[in-house]
Protein backbone atom coordinates (compact mmCIF):
# COMPACT_ATOMS: atom_id res chain seq x y z
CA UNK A 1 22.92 -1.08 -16.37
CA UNK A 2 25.91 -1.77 -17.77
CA UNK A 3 29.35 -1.96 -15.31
CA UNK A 4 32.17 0.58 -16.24
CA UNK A 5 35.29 -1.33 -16.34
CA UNK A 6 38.72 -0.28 -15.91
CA UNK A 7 42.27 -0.66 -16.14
CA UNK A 8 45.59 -0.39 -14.29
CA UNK A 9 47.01 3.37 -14.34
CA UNK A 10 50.09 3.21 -16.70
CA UNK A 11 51.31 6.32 -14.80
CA UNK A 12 50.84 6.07 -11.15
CA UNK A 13 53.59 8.65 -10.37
CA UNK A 14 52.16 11.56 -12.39
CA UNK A 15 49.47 13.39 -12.16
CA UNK A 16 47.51 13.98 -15.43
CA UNK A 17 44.10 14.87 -16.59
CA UNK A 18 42.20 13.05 -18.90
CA UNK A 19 39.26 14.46 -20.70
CA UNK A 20 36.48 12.73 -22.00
CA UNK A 21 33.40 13.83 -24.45
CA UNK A 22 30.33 11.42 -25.15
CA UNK A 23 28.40 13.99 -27.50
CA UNK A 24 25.43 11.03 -28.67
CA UNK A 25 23.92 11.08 -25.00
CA UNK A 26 20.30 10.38 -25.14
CA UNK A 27 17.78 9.35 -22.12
CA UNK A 28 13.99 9.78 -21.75
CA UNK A 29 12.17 12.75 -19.92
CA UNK A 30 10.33 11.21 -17.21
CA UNK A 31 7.31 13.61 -17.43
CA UNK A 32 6.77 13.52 -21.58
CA UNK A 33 8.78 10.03 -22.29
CA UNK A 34 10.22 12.29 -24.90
CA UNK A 35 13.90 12.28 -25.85
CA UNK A 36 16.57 14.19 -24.04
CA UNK A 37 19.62 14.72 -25.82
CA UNK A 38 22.93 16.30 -24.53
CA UNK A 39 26.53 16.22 -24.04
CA UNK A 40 28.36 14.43 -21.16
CA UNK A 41 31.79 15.56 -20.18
CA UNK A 42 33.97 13.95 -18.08
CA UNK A 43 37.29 15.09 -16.57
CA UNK A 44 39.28 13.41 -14.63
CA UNK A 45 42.66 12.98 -12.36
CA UNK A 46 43.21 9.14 -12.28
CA UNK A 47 44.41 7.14 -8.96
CA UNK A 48 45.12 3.58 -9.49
CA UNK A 49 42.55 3.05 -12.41
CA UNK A 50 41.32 4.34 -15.66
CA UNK A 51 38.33 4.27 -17.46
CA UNK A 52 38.01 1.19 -20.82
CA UNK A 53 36.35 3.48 -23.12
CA UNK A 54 34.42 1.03 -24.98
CA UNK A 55 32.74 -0.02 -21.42
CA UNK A 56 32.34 3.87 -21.00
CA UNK A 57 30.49 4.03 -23.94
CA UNK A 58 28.23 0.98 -23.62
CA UNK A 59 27.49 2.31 -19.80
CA UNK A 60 26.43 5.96 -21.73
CA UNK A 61 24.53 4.17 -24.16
CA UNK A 62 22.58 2.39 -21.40
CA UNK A 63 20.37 5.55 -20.92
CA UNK A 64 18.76 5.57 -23.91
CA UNK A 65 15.71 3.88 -22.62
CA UNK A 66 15.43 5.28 -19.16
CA UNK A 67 13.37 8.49 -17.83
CA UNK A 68 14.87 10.21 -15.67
CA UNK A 69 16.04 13.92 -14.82
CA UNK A 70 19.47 15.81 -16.14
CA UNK A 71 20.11 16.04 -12.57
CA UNK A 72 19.88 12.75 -11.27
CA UNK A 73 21.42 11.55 -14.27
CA UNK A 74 24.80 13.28 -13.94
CA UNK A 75 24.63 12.89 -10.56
CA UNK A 76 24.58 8.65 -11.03
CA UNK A 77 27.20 9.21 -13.71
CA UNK A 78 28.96 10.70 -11.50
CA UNK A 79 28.58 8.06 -9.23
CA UNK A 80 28.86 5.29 -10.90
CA UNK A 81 32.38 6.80 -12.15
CA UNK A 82 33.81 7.04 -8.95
CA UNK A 83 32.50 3.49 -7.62
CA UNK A 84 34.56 1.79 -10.94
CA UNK A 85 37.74 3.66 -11.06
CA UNK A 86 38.21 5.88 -7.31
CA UNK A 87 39.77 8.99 -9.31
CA UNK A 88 41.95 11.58 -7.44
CA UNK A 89 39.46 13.81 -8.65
CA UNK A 90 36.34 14.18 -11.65
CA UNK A 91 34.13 16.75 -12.88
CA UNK A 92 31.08 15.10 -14.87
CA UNK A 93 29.03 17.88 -17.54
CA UNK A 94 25.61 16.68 -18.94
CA UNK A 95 25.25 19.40 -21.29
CA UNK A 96 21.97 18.96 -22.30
CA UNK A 97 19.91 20.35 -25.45
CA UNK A 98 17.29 23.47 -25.86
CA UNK A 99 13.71 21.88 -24.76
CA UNK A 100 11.21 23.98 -24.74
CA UNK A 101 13.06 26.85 -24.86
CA UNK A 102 15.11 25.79 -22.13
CA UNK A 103 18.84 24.69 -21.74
CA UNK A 104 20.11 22.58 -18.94
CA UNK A 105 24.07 22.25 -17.83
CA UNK A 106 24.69 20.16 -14.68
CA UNK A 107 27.97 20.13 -13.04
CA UNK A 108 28.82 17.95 -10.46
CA UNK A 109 32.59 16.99 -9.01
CA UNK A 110 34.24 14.59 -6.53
CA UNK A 111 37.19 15.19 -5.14
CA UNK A 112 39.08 11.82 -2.97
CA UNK A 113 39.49 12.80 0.15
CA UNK A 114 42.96 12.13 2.25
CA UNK A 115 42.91 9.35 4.99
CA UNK A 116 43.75 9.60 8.02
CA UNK A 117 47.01 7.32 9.64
């Protein structure tokens, strides 16, 4: 799998949201071995790190041979996203094609939690 790497927030002081769209995403249905093909989404509120596209990319790409599920998928985006950069906040999409008549769109979200003093 490859890492997600990141760099320092030029804009520490501000909060802004930064939107992301990887419209190529393919992985492997674990039941058929057939193709899956969707739309990932990404929003996020950056903390001290953002996301190096190009590594983004790569990391998406990284699916292409894997089976697995739309919802365990987004939900290791997802989790992988939040290990590399620690956002303020992220909302992940895997919008995923008609197959067999059926359309998939998994949401899932992580919001940082305060710390206690």
């Amino acid at each position: 799998m490859n890492k997600i790497e990141t760099f320092p927030n030029p804009n520490k002081k501000r909060n802004y949201k930064i939107e992301i769209s990887c419209p190529e995403f393919t992985s492997l249905c674990p039941k058929t071995g057939q193709p899956d093909f969707g739309t990932i989404n990404i929003s996020y509120i950056p903390d001290k790190k953002c996301i190096e596209l190009k590594s983004l990319k790569l990391y998406i790409y990284s699916y292409r041979d894997k089976g697995s599920f739309h919802e365990a998928v987004t939900n290791k985006i997802l989790e992988d996203f939040v290990k590399s950069c620690d956002p303020q906040y992220v909302s992940i999409t895997g919008d995923y094609n008609v197959r067999g008549g059926i359309k998939t769109i998994v949401t899932v979200e992580h919001k940082k939690t305060k710390r206690k003093k």
